[in-house]
Protein backbone atom coordinates (compact mmCIF):
# COMPACT_ATOMS: atom_id res chain seq x y z
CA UNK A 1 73.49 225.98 115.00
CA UNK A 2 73.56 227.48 111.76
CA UNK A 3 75.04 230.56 110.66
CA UNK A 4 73.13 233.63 110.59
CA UNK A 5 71.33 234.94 107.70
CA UNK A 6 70.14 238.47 108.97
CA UNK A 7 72.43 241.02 109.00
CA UNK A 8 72.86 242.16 112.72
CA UNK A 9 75.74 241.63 115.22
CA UNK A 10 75.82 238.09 117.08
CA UNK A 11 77.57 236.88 120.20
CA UNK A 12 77.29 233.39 120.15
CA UNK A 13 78.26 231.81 117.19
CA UNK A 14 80.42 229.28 117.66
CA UNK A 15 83.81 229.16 115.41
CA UNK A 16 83.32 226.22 113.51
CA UNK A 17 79.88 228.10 112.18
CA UNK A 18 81.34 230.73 111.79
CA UNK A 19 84.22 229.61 109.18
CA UNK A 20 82.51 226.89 107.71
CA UNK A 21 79.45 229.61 106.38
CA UNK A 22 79.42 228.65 102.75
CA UNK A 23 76.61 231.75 102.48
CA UNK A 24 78.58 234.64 103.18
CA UNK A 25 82.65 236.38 102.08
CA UNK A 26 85.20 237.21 105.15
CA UNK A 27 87.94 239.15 104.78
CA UNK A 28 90.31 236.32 104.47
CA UNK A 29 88.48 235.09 101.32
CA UNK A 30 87.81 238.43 99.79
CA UNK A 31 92.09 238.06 100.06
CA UNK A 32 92.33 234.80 98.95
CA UNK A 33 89.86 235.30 95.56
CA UNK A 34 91.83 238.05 94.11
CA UNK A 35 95.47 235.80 94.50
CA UNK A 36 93.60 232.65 92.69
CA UNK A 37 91.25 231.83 89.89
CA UNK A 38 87.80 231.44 90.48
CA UNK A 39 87.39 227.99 89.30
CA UNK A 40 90.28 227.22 92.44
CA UNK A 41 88.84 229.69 95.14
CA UNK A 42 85.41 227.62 94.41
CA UNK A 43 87.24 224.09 94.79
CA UNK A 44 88.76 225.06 98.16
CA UNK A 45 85.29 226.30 99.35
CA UNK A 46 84.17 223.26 98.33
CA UNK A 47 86.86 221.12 100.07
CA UNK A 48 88.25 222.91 103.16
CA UNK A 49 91.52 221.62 104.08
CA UNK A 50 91.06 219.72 107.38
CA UNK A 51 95.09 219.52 108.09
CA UNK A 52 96.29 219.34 112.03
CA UNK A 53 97.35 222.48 113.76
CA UNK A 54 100.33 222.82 113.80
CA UNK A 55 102.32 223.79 117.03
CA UNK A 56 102.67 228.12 116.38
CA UNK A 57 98.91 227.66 115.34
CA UNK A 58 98.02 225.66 118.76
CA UNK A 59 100.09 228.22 120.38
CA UNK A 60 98.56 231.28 119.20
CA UNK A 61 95.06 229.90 119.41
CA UNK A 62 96.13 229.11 123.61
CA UNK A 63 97.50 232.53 123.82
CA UNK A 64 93.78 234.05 122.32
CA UNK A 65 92.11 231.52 124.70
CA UNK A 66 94.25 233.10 127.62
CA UNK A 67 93.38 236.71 126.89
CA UNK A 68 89.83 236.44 125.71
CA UNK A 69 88.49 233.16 127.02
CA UNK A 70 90.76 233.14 130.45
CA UNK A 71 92.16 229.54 129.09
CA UNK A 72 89.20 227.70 129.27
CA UNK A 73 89.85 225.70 126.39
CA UNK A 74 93.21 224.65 127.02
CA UNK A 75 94.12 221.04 128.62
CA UNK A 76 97.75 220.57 129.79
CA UNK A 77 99.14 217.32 129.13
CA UNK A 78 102.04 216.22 131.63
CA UNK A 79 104.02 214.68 128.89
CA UNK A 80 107.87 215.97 127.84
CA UNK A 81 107.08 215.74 124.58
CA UNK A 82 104.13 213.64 122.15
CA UNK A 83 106.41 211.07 120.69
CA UNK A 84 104.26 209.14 122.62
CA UNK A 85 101.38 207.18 120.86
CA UNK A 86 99.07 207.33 123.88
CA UNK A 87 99.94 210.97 124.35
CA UNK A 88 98.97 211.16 120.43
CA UNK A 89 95.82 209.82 121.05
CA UNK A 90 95.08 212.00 123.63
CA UNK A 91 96.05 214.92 121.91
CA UNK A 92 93.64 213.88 118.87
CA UNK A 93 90.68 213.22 121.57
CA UNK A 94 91.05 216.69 122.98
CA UNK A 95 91.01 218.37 119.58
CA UNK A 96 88.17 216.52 118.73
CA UNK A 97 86.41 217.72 121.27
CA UNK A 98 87.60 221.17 120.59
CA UNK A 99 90.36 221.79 123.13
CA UNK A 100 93.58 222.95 122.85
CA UNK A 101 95.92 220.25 123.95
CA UNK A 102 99.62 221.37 125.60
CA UNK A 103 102.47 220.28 127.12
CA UNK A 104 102.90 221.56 130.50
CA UNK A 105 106.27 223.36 129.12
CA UNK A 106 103.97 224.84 126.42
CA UNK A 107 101.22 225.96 128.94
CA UNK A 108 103.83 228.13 130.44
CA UNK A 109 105.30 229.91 127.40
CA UNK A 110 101.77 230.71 126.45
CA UNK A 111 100.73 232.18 129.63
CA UNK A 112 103.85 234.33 129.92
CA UNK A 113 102.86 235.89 126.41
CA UNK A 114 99.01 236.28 127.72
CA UNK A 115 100.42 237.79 131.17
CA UNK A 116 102.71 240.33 128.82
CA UNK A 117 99.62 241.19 127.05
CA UNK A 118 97.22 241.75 130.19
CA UNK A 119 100.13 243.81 131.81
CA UNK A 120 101.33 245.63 128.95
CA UNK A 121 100.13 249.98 129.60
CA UNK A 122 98.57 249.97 126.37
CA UNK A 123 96.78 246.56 125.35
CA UNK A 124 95.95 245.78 129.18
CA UNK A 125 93.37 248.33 129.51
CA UNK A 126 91.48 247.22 126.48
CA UNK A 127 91.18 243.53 127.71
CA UNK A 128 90.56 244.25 130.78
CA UNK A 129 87.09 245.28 129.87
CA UNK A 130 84.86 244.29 126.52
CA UNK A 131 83.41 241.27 124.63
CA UNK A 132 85.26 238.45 122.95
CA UNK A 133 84.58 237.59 118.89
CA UNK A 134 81.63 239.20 117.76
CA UNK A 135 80.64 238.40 114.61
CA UNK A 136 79.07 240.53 112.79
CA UNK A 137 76.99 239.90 109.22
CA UNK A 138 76.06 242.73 106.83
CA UNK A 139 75.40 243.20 102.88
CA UNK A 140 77.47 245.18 101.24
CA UNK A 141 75.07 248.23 99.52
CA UNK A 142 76.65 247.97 96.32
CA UNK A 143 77.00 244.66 95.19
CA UNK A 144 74.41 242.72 97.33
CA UNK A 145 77.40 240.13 98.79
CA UNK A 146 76.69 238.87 102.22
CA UNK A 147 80.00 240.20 104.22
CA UNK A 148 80.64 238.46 107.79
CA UNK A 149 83.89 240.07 109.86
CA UNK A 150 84.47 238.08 113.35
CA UNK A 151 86.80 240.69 115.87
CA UNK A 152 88.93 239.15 119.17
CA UNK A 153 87.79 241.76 121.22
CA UNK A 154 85.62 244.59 121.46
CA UNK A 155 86.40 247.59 124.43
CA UNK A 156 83.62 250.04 124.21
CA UNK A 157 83.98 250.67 120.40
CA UNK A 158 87.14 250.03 119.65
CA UNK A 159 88.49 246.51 118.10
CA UNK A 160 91.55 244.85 119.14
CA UNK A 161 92.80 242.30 116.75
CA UNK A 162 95.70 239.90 118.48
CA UNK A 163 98.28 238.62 116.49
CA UNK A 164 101.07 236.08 118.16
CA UNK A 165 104.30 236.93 116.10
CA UNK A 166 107.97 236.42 115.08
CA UNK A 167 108.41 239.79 116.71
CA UNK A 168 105.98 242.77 117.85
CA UNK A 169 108.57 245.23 116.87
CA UNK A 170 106.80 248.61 114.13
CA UNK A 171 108.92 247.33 111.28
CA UNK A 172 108.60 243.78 111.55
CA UNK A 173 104.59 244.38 111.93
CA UNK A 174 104.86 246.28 108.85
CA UNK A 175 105.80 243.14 106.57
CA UNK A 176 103.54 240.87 108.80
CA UNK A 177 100.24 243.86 107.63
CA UNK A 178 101.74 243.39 103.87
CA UNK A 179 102.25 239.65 103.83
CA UNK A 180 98.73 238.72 105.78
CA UNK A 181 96.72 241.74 104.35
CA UNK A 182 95.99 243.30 107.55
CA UNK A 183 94.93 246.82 105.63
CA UNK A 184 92.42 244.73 103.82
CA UNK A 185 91.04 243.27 106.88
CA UNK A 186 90.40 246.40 109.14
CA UNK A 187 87.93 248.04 106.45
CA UNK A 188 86.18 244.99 105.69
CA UNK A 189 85.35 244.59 109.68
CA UNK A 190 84.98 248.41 109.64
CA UNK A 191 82.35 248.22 106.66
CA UNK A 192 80.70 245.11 107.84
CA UNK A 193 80.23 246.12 111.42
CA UNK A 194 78.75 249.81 110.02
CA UNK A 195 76.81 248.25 108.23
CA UNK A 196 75.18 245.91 110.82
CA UNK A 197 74.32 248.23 113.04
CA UNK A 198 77.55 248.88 115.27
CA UNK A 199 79.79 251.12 113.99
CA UNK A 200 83.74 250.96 115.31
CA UNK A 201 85.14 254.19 116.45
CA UNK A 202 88.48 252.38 116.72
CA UNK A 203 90.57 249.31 114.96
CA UNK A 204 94.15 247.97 116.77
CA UNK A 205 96.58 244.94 115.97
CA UNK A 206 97.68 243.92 119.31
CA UNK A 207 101.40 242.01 118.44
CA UNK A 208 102.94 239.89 120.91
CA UNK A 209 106.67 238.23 119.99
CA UNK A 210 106.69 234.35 120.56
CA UNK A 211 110.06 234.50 122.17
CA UNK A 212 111.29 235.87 125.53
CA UNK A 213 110.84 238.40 127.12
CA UNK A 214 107.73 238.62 125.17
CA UNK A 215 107.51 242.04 124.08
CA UNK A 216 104.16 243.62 123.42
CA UNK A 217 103.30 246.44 120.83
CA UNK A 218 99.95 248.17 120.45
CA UNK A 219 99.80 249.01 116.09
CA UNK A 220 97.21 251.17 113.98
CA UNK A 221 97.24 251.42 110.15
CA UNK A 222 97.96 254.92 108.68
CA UNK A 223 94.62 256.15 106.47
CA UNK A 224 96.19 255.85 103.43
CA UNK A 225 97.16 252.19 104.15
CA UNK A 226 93.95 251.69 105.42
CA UNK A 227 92.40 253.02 101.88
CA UNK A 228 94.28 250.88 100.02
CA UNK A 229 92.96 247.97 101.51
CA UNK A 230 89.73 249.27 101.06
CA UNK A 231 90.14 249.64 97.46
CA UNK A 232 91.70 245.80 97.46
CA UNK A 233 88.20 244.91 99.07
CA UNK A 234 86.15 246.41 97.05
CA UNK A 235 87.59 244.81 93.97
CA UNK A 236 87.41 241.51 96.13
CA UNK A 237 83.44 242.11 96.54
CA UNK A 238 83.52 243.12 92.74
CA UNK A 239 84.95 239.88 92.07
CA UNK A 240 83.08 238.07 94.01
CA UNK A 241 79.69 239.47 92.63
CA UNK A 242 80.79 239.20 89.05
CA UNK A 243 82.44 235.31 88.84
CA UNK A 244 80.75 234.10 91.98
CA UNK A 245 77.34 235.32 93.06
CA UNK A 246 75.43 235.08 89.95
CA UNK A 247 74.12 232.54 87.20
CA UNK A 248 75.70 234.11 84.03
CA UNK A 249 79.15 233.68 85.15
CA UNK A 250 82.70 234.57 82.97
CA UNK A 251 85.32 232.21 82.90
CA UNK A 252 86.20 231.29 86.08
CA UNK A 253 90.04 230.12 84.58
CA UNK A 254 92.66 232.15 83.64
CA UNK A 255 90.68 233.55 80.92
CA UNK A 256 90.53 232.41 77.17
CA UNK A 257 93.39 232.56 74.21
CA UNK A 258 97.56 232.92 75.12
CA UNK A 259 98.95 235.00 77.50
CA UNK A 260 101.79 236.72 77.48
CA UNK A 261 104.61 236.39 79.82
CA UNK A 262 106.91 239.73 80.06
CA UNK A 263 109.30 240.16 82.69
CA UNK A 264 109.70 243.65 85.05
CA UNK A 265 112.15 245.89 84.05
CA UNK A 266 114.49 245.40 87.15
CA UNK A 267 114.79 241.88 85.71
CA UNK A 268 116.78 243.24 82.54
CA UNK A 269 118.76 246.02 84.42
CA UNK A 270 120.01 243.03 86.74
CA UNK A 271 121.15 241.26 83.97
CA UNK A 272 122.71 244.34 82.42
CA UNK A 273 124.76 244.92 85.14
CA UNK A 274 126.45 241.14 86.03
């Protein structure tokens, strides 16, 4: 399957489509053009990295399976650990065929965080009824870009984003939102989703800590953080139109001549008082 190329809402695209669409800007690369040149956002579209997951990756994407998919990717392995070369292989075979491969120990820790989720007052409710990853595919009116946006889960009208984290708790969320760009994300799904036909009445992180007992926390973004990430996408689609989308493009560097290098001014009153 190929990925879509009329703007509308799909339910069946399958992930590897999805992120691997060459054709269209998510979120996370609206982010990722305005931290890099051009000329490097291009290269790494044009060589995706195609590293192994790591373990908190495998884990997080066995604790979405749990909640959205009820675990039907995930294959235990009864192994105490994968210092093992067959166990190695195995692991690689399952991957391949797009799996998530765990050790039994593993299996459990990820279904106590899915259980916490499920049973939690406020996040329960929304998974207990809804559709899993939606993708939906619009063009933004202004600047012509193809925008996709891909949600976990969608209850009624209202998107629930899961995040598996260090720790669920408001202020620790808080630096995970700044770090990630979690403002920017919620009004490019917002705008994209609008725009293709199925408008969200509602956008939620749903946090859940990695370590016992698990704690779950239901977030939403204040509207003023939420505008500022939809200022940082808009000059993300900006960028995108101007150095990417068209045939006359600028420099795609650092830009031309020398630059200079000034330090901020807490750098000086540090110094001033050592």
């Amino acid at each position: 399957m190929t990925a879509p190329t009329v703007p509308g809402v799909y339910a069946d695209v399958p992930e590897k489509v999805y992120h691997g669409d060459r054709n269209t800007l998510s979120s996370s690369g609206a982010r990722r053009l305005l931290d890099i040149a051009p000329a490097e956002w291009l290269y790494e579209q044009d060589h995706p990295e195609t590293r192994e997951p790591t373990p908190e990756m495998e884990m997080g994407t066995a604790v979405h399976d749990l909640v959205l998919e009820d675990g039907k990717r995930i294959v235990e392995v009864k192994a105490s650990d994968w210092k093992k070369p067959a166990d190695q292989k195995r692991r690689k075979a399952i991957r391949a065929r797009g799996g998530v491969p765990l050790l039994s120990r593993q299996i459990a820790v990820a279904e106590a965080m899915a259980e916490a989720v499920l049973n939690h007052p406020e996040a329960g409710p929304i998974f207990a009824e809804g559709l899993p990853e939606l993708s939906a595919y619009s063009r933004d009116p202004i600047t012509g870009v193809m925008m996709r946006a891909r949600t976990d889960w969608l209850h009624k009208r209202t998107a629930a984003d899961l995040k598996t984290c260090e720790s669920s708790s408001p202020r620790d969320f808080e630096h995970e939102a700044r770090r990630f760009g979690y403002h920017v994300q919620q009004p490019w799904y917002e705008q994209t989703f609008d725009e293709a036909g199925l408008p969200l009445d509602d956008f939620v992180f749903v946090a859940v800590a990695k370590r016992p007992p698990y704690l779950v926390a239901v977030h939403e973004l204040k509207p003023r953080v939420v505008d500022l990430g939809r200022d940082t996408a808009r000059r993300a689609l900006e960028k995108y139109a101007r150095y990417i989308d068209t045939d006359q493009r600028p420099d795609l560097g650092h830009g031309p001549g020398r630059h200079q290098i000034d330090f901020p001014d807490w750098e000086f009153k540090k110094e001033q008082y050592r």
